[in-house]
C-alpha atoms as a PDB file:
ATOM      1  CA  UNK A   1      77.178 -15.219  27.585  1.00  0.00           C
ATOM      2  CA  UNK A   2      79.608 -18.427  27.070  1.00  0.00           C
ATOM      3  CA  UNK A   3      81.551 -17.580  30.728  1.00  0.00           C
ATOM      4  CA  UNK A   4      78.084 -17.444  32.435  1.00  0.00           C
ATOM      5  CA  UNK A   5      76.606 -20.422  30.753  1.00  0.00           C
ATOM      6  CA  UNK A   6      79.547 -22.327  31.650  1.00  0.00           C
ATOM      7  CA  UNK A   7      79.078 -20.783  35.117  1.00  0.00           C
ATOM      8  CA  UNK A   8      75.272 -21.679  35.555  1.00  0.00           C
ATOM      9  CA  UNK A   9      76.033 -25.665  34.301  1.00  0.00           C
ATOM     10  CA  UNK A  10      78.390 -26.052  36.851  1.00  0.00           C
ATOM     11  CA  UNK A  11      76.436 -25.110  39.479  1.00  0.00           C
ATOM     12  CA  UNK A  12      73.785 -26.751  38.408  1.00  0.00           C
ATOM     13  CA  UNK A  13      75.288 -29.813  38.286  1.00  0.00           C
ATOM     14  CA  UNK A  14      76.028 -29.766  42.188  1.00  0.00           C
ATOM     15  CA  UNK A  15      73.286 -28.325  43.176  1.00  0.00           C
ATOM     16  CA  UNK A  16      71.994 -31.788  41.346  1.00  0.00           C
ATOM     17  CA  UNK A  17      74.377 -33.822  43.129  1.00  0.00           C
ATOM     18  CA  UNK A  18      73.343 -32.370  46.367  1.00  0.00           C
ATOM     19  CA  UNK A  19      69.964 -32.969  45.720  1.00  0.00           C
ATOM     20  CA  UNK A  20      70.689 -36.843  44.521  1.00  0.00           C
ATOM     21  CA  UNK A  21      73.025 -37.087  47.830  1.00  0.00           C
ATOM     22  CA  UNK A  22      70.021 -35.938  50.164  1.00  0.00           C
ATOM     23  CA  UNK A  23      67.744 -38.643  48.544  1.00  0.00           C
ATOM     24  CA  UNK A  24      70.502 -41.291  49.157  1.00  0.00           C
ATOM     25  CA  UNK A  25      71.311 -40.369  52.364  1.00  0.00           C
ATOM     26  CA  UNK A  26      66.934 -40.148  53.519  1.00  0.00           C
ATOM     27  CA  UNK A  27      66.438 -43.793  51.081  1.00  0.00           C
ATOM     28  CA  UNK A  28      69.894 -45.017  53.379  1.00  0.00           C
ATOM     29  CA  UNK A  29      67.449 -44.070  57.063  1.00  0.00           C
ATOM     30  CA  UNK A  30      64.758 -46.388  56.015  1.00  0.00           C
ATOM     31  CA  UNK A  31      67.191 -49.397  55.413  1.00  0.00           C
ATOM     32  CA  UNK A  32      68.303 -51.892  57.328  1.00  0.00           C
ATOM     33  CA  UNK A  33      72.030 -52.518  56.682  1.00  0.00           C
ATOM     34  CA  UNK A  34      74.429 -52.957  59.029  1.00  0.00           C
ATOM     35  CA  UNK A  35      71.097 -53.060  61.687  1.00  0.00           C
ATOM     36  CA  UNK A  36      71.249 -57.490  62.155  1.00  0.00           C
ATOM     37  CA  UNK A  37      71.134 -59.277  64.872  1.00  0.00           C
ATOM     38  CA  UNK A  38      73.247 -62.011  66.083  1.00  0.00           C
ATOM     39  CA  UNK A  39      71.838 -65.551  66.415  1.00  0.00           C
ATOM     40  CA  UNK A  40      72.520 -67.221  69.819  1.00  0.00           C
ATOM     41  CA  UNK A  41      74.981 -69.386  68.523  1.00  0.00           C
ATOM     42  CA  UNK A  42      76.774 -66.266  68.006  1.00  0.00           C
ATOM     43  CA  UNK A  43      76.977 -65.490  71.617  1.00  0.00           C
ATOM     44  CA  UNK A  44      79.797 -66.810  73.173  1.00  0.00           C
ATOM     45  CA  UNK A  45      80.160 -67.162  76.615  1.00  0.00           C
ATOM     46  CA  UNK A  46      82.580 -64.987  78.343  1.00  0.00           C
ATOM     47  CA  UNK A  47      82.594 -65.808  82.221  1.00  0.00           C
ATOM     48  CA  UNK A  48      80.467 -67.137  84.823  1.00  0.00           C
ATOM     49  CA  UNK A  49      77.423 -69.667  83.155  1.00  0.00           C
ATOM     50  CA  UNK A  50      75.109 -66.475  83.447  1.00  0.00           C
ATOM     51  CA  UNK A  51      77.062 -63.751  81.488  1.00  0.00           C
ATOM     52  CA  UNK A  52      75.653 -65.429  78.148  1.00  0.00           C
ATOM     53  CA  UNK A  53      72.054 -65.100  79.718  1.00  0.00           C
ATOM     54  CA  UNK A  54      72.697 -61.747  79.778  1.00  0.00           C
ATOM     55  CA  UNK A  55      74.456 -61.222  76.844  1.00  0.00           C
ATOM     56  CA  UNK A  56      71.737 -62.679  74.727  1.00  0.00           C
ATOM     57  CA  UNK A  57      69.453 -60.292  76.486  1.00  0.00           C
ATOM     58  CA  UNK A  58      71.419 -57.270  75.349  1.00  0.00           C
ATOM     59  CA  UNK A  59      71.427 -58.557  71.711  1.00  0.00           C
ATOM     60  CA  UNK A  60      67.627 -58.544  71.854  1.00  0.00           C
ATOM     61  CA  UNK A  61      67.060 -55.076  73.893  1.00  0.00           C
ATOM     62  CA  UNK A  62      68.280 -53.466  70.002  1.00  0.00           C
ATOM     63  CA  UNK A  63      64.987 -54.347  69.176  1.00  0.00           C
ATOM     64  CA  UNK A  64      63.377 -53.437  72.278  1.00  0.00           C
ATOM     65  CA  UNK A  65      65.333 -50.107  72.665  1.00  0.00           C
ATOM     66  CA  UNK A  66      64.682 -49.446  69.131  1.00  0.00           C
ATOM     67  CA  UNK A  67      62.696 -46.531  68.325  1.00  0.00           C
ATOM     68  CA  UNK A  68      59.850 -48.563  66.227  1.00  0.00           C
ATOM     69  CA  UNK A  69      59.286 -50.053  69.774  1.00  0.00           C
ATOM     70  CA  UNK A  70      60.110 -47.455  72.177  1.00  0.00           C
ATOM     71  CA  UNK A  71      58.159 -45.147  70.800  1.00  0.00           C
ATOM     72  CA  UNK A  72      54.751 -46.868  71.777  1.00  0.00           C
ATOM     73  CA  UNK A  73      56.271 -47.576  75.358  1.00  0.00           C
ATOM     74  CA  UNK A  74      56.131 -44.593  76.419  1.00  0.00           C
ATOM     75  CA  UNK A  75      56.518 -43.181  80.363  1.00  0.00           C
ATOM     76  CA  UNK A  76      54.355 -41.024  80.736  1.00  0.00           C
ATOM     77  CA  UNK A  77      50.746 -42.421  78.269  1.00  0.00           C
ATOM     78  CA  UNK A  78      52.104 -39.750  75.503  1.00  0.00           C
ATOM     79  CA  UNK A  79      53.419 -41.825  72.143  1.00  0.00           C
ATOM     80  CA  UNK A  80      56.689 -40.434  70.892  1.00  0.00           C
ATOM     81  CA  UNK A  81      57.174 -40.142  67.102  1.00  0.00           C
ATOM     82  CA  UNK A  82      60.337 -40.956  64.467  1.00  0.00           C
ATOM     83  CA  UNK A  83      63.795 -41.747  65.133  1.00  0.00           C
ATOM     84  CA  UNK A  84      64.338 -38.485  67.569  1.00  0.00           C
ATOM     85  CA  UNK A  85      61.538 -40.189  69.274  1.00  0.00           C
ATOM     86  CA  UNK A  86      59.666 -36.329  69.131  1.00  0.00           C
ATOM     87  CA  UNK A  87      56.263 -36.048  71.170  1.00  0.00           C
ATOM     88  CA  UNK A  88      53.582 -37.071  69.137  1.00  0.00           C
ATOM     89  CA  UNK A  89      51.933 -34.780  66.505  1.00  0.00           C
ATOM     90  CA  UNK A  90      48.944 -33.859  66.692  1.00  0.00           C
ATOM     91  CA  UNK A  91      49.544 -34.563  71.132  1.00  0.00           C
ATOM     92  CA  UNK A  92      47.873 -37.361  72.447  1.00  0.00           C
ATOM     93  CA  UNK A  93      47.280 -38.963  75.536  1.00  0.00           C
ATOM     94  CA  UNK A  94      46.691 -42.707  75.601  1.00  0.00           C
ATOM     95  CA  UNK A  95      44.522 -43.038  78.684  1.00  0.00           C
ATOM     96  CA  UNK A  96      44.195 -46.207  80.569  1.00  0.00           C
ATOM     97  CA  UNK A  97      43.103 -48.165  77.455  1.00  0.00           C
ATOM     98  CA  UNK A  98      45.604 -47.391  75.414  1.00  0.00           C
ATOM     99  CA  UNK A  99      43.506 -46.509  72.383  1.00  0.00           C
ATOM    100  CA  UNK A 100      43.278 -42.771  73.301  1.00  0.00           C
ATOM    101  CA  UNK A 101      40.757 -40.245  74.249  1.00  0.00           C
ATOM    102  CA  UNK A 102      37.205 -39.929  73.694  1.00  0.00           C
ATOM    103  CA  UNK A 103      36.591 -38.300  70.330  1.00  0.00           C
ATOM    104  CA  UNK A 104      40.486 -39.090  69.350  1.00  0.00           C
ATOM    105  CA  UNK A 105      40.991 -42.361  69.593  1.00  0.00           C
ATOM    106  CA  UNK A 106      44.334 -44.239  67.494  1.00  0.00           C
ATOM    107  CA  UNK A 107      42.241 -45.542  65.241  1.00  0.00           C
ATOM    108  CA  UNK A 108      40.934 -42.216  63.892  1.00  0.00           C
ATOM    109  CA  UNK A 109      44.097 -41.974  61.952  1.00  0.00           C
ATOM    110  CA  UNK A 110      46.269 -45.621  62.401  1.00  0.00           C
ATOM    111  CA  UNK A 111      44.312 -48.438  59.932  1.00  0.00           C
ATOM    112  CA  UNK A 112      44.671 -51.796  60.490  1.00  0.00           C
ATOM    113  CA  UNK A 113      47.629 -51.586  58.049  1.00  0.00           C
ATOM    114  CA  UNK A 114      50.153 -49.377  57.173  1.00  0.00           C
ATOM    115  CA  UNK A 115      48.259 -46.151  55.007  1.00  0.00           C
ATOM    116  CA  UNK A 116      50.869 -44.244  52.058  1.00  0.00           C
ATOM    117  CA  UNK A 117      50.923 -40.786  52.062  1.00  0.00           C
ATOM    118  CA  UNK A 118      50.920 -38.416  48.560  1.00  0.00           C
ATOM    119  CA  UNK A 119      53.194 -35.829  48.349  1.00  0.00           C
ATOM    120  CA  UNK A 120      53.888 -35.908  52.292  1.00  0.00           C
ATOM    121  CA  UNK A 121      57.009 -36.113  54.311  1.00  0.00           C
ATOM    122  CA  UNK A 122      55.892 -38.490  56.209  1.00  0.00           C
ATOM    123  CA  UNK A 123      55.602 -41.016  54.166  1.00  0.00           C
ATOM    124  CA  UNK A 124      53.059 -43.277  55.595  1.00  0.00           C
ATOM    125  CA  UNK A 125      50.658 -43.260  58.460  1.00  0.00           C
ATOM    126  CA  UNK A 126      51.811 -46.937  60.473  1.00  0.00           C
ATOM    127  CA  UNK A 127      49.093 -49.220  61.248  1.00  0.00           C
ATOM    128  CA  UNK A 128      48.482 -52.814  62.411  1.00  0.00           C
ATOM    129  CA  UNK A 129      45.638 -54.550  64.408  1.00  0.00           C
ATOM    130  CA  UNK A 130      45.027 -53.553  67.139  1.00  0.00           C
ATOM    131  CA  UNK A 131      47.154 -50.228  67.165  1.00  0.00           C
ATOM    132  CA  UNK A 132      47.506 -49.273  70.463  1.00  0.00           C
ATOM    133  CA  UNK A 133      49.642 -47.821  73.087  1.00  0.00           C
ATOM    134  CA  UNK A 134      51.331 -50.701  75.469  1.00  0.00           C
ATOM    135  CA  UNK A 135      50.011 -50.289  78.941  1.00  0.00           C
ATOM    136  CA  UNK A 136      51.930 -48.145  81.860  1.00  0.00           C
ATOM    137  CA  UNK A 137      53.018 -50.767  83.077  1.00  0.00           C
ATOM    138  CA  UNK A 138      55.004 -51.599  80.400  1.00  0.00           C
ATOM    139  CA  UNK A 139      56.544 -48.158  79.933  1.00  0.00           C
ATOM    140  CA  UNK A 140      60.268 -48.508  78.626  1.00  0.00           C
ATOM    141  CA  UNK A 141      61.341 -45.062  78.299  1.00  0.00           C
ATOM    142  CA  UNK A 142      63.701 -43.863  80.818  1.00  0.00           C
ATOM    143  CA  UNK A 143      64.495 -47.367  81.657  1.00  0.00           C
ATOM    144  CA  UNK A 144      68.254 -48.920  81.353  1.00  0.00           C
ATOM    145  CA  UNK A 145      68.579 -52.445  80.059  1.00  0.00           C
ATOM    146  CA  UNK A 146      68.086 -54.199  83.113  1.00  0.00           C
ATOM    147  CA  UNK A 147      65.195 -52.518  84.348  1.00  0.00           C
ATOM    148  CA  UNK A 148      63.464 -53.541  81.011  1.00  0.00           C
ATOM    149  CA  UNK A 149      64.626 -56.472  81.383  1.00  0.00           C
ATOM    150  CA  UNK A 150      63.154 -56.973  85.318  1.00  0.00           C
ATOM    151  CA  UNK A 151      59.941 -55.404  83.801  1.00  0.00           C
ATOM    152  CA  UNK A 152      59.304 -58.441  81.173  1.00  0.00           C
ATOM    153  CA  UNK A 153      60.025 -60.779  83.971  1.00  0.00           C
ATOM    154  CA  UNK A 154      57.839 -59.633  86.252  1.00  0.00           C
ATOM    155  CA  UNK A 155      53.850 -60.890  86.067  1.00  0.00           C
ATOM    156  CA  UNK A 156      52.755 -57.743  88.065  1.00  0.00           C
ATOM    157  CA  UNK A 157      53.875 -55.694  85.071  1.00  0.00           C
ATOM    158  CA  UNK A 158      54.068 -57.471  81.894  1.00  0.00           C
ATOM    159  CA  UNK A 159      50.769 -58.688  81.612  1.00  0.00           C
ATOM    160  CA  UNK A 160      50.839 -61.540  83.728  1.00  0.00           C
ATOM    161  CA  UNK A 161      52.190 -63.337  81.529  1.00  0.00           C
ATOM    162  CA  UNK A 162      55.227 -66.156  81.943  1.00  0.00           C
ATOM    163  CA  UNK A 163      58.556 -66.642  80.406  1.00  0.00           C
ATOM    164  CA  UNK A 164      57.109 -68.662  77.467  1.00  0.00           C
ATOM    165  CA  UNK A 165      54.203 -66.439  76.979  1.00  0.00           C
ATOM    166  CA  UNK A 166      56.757 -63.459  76.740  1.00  0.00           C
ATOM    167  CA  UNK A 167      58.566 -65.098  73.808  1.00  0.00           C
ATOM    168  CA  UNK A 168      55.335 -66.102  72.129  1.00  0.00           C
ATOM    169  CA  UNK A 169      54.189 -62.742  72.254  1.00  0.00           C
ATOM    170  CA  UNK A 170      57.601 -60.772  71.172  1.00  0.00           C
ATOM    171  CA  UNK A 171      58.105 -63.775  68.379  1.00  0.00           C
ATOM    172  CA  UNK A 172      54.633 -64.084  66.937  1.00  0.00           C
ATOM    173  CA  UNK A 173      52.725 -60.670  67.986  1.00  0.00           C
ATOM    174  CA  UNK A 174      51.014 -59.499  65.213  1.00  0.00           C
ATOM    175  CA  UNK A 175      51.609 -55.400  66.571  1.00  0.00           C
ATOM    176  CA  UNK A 176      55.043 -56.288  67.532  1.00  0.00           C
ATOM    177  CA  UNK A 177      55.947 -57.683  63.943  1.00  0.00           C
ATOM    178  CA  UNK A 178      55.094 -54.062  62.943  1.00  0.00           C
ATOM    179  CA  UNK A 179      58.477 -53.003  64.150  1.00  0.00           C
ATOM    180  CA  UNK A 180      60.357 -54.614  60.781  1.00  0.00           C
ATOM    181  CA  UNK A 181      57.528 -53.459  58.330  1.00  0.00           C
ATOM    182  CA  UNK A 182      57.063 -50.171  58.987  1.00  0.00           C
ATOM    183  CA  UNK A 183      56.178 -48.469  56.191  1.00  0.00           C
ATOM    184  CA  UNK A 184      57.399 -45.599  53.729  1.00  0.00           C
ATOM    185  CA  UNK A 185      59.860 -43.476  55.612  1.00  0.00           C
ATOM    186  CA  UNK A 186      60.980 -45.557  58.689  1.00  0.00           C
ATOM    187  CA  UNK A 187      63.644 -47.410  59.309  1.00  0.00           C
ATOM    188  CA  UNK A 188      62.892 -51.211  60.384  1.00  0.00           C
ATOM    189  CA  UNK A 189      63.802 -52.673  63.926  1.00  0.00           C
ATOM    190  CA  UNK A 190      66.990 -54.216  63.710  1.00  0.00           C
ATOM    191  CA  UNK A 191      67.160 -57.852  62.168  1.00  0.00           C
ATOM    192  CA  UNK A 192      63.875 -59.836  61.963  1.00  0.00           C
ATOM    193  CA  UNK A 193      61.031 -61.155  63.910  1.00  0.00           C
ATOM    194  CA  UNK A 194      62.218 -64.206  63.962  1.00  0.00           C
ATOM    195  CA  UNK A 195      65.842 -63.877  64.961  1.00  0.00           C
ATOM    196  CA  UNK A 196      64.860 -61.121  67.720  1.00  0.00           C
ATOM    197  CA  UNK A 197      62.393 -64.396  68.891  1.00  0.00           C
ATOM    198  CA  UNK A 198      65.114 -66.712  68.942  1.00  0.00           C
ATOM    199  CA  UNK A 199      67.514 -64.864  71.151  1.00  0.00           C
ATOM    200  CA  UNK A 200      64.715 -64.194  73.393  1.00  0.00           C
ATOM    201  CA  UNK A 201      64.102 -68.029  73.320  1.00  0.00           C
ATOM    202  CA  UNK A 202      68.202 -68.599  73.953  1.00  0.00           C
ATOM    203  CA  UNK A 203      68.077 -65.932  77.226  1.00  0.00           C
ATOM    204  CA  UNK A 204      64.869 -67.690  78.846  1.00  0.00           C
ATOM    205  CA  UNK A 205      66.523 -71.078  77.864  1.00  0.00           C
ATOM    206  CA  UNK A 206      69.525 -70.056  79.546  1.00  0.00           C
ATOM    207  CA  UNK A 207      67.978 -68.681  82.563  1.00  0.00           C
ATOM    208  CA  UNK A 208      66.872 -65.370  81.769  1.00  0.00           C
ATOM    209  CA  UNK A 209      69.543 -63.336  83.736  1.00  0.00           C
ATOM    210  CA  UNK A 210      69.141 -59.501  83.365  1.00  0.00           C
ATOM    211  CA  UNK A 211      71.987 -56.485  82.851  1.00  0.00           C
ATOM    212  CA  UNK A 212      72.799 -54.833  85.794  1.00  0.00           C
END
């Protein structure tokens, strides 16, 4: 009875360890080390006047080509969900409005805030105001840098909206500062809301040049 008692705590004790490891590793996901973002100053030039532009652009785009943001920029008006960016469970299709379908609409399960989950994998159900999918026109998915970055340039598909209008909505948007307070179980956008606005600030300032 000793041998097998002395057996069982053994095992025991790793299968503990395991189990401890897991929870690290899953609690390590949601953080945000080693995720920052440099300021501008950081960006040093490296050629030609507009390699900075673009530089500071591709600092930014970890935000944009994060998944908390990607995932609600979809290509083709179906959200994606988590990290893996999986379809969306149960499936939906935005529509034109963005808010859904008729009888399954975001808002039937997305709050105006961010609702924990008991007991649940999941964590949390995200929410802000208004929770919504961003229009087609503003689909990211499938994109490279530099086609993002034509697509915030570009009045016909971001909104109409101008340079300084596209900084005041990715530095002070209310949905968009949803990305570094996700809730239980996901991972924050890399950085802050206010460093992500103040490289996009730097890139217009310095003549918002795109990636190739």
């Amino acid at each position: 009875m000793r041998r097998i008692a002395c057996l069982i705590l053994p095992a025991v004790t790793v299968s503990a360890l395991a189990l401890a490891a897991a929870i690290g590793a899953a609690r390590a996901d949601t953080t945000d080390l080693g995720r920052g973002l440099k300021s501008p100053a950081e960006i040093v030039p490296t050629g030609d006047p507009a390699s900075r532009s673009r530089a500071l652009f591709t600092e930014a785009a970890k935000v944009l080509t994060d998944p908390r943001c990607m995932n609600c920029h979809p290509a083709d008006r179906q959200p994606t969900q988590g990290d893996a960016m999986r379809p969306h469970a149960p499936f939906m299709q935005a529509g034109e409005s963005g808010f859904g379908q008729p009888g399954l609409n975001c808002n039937s399960c997305h709050r105006t805030e961010n609702t924990t989950l008991v007991g649940s994998r999941i964590g949390s159900v995200p929410g802000a105001t208004p929770w919504l999918l961003a229009p087609a026109s503003m689909a990211w998915q499938g994109l490279t840098l530099g086609g993002i970055c034509q697509q915030l340039k570009d009045p016909a598909r971001n909104g109409g909206r101008s340079l300084a209008q596209i900084h005041t909505h990715l530095a002070e948007d209310h949905l968009v500062a949803w990305a570094w307070h996700p809730g239980e179980g996901r991972r924050p956008a890399p950085g802050t809301q206010a460093a992500f606005g103040a490289l996009i600030a730097a890139w217009i300032e310095t003549g918002a040049e795109c990636p190739p």
